[in-house]
Protein backbone atom coordinates (compact mmCIF):
# COMPACT_ATOMS: atom_id res chain seq x y z
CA UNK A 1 -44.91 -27.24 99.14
CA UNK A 2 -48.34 -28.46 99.81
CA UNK A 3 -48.73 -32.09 97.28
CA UNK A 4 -51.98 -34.05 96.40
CA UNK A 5 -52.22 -37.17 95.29
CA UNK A 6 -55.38 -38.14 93.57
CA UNK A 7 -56.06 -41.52 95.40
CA UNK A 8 -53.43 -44.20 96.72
CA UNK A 9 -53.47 -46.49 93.70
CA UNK A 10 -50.44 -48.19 92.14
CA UNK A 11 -48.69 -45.09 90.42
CA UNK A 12 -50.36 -42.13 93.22
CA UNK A 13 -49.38 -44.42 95.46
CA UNK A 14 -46.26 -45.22 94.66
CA UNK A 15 -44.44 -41.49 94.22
CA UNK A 16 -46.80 -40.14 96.61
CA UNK A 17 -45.30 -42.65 99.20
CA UNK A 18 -41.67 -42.15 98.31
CA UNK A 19 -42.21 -38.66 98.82
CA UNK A 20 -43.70 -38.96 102.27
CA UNK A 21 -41.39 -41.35 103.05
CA UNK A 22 -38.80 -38.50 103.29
CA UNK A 23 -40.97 -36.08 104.92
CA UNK A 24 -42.53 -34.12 101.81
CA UNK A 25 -45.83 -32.19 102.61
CA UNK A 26 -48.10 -34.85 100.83
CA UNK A 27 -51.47 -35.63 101.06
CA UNK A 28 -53.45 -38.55 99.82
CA UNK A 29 -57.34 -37.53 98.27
CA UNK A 30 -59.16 -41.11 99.15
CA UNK A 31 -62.66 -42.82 99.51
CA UNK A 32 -63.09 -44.11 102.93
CA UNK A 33 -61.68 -48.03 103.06
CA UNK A 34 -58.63 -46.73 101.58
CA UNK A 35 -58.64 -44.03 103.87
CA UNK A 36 -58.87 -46.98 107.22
CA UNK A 37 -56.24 -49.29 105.03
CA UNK A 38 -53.56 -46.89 105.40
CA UNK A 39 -54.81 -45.93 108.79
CA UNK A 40 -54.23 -49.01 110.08
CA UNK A 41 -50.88 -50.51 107.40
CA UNK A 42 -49.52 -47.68 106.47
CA UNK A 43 -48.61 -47.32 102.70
CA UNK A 44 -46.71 -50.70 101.59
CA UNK A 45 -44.61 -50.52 98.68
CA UNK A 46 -42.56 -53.28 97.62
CA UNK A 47 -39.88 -52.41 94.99
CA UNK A 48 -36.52 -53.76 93.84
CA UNK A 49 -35.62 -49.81 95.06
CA UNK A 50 -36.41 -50.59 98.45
CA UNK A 51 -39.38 -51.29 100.16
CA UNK A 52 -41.44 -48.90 102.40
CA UNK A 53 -44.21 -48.94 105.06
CA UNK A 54 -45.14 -45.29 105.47
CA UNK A 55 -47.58 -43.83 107.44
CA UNK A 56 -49.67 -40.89 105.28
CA UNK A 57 -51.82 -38.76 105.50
CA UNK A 58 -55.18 -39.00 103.95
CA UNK A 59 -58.13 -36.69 103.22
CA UNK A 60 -61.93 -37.64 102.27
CA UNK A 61 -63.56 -35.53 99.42
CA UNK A 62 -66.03 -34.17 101.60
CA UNK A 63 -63.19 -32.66 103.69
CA UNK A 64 -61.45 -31.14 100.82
CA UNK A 65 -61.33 -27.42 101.13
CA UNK A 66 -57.83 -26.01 100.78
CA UNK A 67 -56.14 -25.57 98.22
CA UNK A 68 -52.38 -27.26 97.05
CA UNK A 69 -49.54 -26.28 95.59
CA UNK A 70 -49.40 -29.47 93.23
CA UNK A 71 -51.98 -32.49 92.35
CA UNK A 72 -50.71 -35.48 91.03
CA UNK A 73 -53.47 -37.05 89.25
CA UNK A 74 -52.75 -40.35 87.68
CA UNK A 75 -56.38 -41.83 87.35
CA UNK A 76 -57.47 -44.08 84.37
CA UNK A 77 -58.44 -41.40 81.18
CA UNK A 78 -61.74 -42.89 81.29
CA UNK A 79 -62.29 -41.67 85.25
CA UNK A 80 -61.04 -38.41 84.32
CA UNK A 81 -64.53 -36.20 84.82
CA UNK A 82 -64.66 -37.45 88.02
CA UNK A 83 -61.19 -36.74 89.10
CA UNK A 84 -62.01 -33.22 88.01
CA UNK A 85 -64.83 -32.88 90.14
CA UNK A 86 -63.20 -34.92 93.09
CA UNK A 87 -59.98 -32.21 92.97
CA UNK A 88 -61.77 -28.83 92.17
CA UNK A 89 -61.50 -27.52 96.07
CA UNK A 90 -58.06 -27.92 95.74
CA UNK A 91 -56.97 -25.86 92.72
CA UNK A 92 -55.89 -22.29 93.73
CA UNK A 93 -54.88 -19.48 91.99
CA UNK A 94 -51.51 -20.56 91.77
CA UNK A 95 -52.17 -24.70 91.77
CA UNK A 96 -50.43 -26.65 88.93
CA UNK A 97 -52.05 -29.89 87.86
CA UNK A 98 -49.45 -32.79 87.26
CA UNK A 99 -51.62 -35.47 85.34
CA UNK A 100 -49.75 -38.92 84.61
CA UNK A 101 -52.38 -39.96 82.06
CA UNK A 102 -51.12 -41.68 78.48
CA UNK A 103 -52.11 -39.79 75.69
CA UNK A 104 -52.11 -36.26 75.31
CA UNK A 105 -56.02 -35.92 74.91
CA UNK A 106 -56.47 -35.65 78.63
CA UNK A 107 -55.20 -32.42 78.37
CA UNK A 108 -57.89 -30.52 76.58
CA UNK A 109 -60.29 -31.73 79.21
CA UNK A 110 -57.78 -30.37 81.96
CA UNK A 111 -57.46 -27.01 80.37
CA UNK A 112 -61.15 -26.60 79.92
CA UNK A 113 -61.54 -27.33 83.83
CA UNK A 114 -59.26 -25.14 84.88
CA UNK A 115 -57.09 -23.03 82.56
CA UNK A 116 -54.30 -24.70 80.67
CA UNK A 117 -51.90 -21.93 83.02
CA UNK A 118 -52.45 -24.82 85.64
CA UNK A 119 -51.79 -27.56 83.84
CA UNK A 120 -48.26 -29.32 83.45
CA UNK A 121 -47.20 -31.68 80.77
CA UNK A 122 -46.11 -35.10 82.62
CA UNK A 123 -45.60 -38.97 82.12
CA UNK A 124 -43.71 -41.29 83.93
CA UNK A 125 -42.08 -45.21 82.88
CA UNK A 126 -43.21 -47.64 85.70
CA UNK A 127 -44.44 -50.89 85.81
CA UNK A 128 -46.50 -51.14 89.66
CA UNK A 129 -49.71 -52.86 90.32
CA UNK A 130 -52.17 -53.02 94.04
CA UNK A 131 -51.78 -56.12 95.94
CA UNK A 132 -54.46 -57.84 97.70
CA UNK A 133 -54.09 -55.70 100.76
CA UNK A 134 -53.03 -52.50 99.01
CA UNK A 135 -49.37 -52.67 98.66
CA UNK A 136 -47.24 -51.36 95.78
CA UNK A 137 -45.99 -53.66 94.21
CA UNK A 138 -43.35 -52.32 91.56
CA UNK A 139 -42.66 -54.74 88.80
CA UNK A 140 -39.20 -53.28 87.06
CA UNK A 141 -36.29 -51.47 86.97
CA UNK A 142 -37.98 -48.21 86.46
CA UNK A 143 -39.52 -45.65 88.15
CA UNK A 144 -39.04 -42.49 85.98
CA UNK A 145 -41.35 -39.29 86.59
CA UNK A 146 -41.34 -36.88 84.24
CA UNK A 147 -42.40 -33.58 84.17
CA UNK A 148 -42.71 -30.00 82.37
CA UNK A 149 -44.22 -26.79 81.75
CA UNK A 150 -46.14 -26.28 78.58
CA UNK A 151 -46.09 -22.64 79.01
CA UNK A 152 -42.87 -20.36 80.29
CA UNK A 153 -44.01 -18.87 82.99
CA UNK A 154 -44.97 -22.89 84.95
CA UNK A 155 -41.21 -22.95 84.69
CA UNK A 156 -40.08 -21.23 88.07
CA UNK A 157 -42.85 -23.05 89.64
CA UNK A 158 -41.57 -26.58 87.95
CA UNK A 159 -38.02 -25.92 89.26
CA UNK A 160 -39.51 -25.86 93.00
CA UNK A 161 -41.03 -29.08 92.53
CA UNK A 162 -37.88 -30.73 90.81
CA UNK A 163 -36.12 -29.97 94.00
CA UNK A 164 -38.86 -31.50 96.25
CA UNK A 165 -39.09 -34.48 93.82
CA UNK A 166 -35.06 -34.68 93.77
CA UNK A 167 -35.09 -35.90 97.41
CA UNK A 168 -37.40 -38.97 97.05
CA UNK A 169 -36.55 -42.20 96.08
CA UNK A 170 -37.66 -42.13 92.30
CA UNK A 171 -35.82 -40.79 89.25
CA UNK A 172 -37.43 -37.26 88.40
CA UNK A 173 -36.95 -35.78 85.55
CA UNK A 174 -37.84 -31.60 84.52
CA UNK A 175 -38.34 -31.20 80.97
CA UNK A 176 -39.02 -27.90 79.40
CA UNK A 177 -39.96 -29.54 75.86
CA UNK A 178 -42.66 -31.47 77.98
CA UNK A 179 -44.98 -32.20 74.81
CA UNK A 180 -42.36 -33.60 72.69
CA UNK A 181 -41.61 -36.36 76.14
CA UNK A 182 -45.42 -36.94 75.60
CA UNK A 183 -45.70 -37.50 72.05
CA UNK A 184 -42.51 -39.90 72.64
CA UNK A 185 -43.67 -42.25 75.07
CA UNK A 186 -46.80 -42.24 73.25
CA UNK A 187 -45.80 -43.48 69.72
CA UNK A 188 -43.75 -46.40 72.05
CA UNK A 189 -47.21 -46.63 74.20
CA UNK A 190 -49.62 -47.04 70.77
CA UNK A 191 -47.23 -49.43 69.19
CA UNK A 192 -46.77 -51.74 71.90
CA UNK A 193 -50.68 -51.64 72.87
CA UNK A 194 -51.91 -51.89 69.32
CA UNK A 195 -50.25 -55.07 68.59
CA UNK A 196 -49.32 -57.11 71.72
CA UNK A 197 -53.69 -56.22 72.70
CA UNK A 198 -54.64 -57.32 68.81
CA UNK A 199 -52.83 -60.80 68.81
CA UNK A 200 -53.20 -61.62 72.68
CA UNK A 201 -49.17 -62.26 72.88
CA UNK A 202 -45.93 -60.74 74.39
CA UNK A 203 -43.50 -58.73 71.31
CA UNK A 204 -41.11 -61.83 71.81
CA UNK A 205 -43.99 -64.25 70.77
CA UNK A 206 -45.07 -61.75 67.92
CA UNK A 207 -41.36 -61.42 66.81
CA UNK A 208 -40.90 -64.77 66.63
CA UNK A 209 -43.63 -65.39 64.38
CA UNK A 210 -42.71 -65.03 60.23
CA UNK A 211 -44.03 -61.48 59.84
CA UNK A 212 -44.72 -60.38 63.58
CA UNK A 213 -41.40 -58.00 62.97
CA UNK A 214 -42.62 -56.40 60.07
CA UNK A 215 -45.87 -55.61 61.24
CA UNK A 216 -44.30 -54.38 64.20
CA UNK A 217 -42.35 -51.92 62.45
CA UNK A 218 -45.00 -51.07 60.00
CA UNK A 219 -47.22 -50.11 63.05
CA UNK A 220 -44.37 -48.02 64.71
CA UNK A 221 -43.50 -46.15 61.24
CA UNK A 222 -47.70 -45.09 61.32
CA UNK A 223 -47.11 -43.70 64.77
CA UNK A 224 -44.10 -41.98 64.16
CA UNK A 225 -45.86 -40.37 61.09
CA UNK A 226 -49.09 -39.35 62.94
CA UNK A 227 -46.35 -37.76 65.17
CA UNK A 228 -45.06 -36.17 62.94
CA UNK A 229 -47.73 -34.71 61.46
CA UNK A 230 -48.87 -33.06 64.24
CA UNK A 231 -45.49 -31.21 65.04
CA UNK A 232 -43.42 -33.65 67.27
CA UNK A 233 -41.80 -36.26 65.26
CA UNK A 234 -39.27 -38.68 67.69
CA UNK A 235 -35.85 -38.44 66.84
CA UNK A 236 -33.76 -40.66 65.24
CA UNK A 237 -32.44 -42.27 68.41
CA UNK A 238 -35.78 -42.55 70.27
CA UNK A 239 -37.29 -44.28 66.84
CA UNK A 240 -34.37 -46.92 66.68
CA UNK A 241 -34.73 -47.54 70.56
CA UNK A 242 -38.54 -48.08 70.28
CA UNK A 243 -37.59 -50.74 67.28
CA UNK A 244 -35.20 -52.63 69.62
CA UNK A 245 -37.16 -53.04 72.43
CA UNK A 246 -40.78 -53.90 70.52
CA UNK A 247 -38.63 -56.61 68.68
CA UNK A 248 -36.48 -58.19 70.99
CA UNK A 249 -37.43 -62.20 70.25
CA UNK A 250 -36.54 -62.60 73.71
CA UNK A 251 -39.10 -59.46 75.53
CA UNK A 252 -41.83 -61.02 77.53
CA UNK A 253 -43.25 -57.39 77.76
CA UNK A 254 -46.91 -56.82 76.75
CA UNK A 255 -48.87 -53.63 77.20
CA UNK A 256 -50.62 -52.98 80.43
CA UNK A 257 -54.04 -52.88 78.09
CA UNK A 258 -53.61 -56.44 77.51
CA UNK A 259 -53.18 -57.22 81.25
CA UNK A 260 -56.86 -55.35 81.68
CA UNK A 261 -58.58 -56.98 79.02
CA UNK A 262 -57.46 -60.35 80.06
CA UNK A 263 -59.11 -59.70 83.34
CA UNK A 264 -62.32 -58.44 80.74
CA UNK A 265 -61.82 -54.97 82.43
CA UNK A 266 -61.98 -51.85 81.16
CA UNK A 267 -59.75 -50.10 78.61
CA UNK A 268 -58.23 -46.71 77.60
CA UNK A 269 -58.55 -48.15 73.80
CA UNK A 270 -59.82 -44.38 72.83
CA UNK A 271 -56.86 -42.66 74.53
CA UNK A 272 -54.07 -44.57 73.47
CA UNK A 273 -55.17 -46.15 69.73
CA UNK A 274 -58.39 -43.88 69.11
CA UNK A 275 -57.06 -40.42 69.66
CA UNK A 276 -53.87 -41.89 67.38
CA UNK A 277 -55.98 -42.63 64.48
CA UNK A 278 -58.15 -39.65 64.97
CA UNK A 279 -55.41 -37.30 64.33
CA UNK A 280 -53.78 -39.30 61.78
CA UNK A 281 -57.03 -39.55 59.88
CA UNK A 282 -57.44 -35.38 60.67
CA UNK A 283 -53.72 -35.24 58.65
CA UNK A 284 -54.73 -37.78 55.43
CA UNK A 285 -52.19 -40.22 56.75
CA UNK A 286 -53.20 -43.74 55.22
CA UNK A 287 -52.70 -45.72 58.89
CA UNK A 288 -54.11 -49.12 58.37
CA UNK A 289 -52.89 -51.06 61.09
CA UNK A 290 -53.84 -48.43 63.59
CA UNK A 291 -57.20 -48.78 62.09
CA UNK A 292 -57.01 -53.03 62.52
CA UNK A 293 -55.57 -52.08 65.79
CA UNK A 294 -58.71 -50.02 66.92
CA UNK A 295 -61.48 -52.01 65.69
CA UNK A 296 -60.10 -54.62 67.57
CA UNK A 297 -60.53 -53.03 70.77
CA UNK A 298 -63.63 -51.77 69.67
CA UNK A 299 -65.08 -55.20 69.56
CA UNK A 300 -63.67 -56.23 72.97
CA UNK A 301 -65.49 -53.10 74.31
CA UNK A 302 -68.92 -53.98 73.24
CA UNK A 303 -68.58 -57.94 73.69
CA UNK A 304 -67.29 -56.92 77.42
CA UNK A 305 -70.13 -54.56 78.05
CA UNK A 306 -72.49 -56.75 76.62
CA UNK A 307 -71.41 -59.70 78.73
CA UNK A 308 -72.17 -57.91 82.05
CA UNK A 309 -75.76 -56.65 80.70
């Protein structure tokens, strides 16, 4: 099975280099000081899962041609038309695109580039960021991929590529009700962004403040609703999980959003909050907070592009 990995970032990097780490047909799609980097270090990942130095193979886009079983694409939402472009020679007829975006959105703009029949459902839980020299370095305990068809017949197909997967040194995981994974990690995703971004502060610092719980819960209940409304509420379980862990006084976690803005980079704000209220608004759901939420990110967008006119 013939594997491309959209650039050697944090999260390409880091399953791409697990699975060439135990010999899996994988090729990295870089720009050309990557390309020399891993020439000359290998790919570094440092993990609590064990660390790796892997030698890879790369490929430049002008030297792109054939075409691959599966791409792993796990860009930034907002580098998405390029990615597109930059992958194009290697979609076949029988290529399946594996995007790791947040969201769901990115997926109408995958289908309209190349047929929804070749486009999987995927997501994965990992905390990794690119050192100074272009390690991996993986920041948790997790390192979940998963993965799923949205239509039957990706199924075989997604079986073959659970058994690759199954031999790396990451937790894989096949799902065959791949949207409802999505909308899950999403409602967790939205919720933790919305407020952790809006008041600059970790959930245990919001939960220890005299309403930070409620309004954590208040913006959870809007998420699950706008899920909800569009066909894939979280169960039960997944809902009372989410609670725990965005109101643990103790948690020290804060969205990866915040981390950007706080280096006044750029943000998915549209992807993650915007899309959310979009579709809540498109069901008549009254979602204030995701609203406060927004416009907050709104105004950091426009006071960070205006600071580097």
């Amino acid at each position: 099975m013939k594997i491309l990995i959209l650039g050697a970032g944090a999260t390409g990097g880091y399953f791409g280099g697990r699975l060439a780490a135990v010999g899996a047909d994988v090729k990295f799609l870089v720009r050309e000081k990557r390309a020399q980097q891993l020439a000359d270090n290998g790919l570094v990942i440092e993990s609590p899962f064990g660390n790796e130095q892997t030698r890879v193979k790369t490929v430049l886009a002008d030297q792109l041609t054939a075409a691959h079983d599966v791409i792993i694409v796990s860009c930034k939402a907002y580098d998405l038309n390029s990615a597109i472009d930059a992958i194009r020679p290697a979609v076949g007829p029988s290529t399946l695109v594996l995007p790791l975006l947040n969201g769901i959105k990115h997926l109408d703009t995958l289908d309209a580039a190349f047929g929804a029949e070749h486009v999987l459902g995927g997501s994965c839980h990992l905390s990794v960021t690119l050192g100074e020299n272009g390690e991996i370095r993986h920041l948790n305990q997790l390192h979940l991929l998963t993965f799923g068809p949205r239509t039957p017949s990706q199924l075989p197909q997604c079986r073959k590529i659970l058994e690759v997967f199954s031999a790396a040194n990451f937790e894989p995981k096949l799902r065959e009700d791949m949207m409802q994974a999505m909308w899950d990690k999403w409602v967790l995703l939205a919720s933790l962004a919305g407020l952790t971004c809006l008041f600059r502060a970790s959930v245990g610092e919001i939960s220890a403040t005299p309403h930070g719980r409620g309004l954590m819960l208040a913006l959870i209940e809007e998420c699950r609703s706008v899920a909800q409304a569009n066909g894939h509420e979280p169960s039960a379980d997944h809902m009372a999980n989410i609670a725990s862990l965005l109101t643990d006084p103790s948690s020290k976690v804060v969205a990866s959003m915040l981390r950007d803005m706080q280096k006044n980079a750029r943000i998915e704000a549209d992807l993650i909050i915007g899309d959310m209220l979009a579709r809540g608004e498109a069901a008549g759901l009254k979602t204030p907070l995701l609203s406060v939420a927004a416009t907050n990110l709104a105004c950091y967008e426009a006071q960070r592009v205006a600071s580097e006119a």
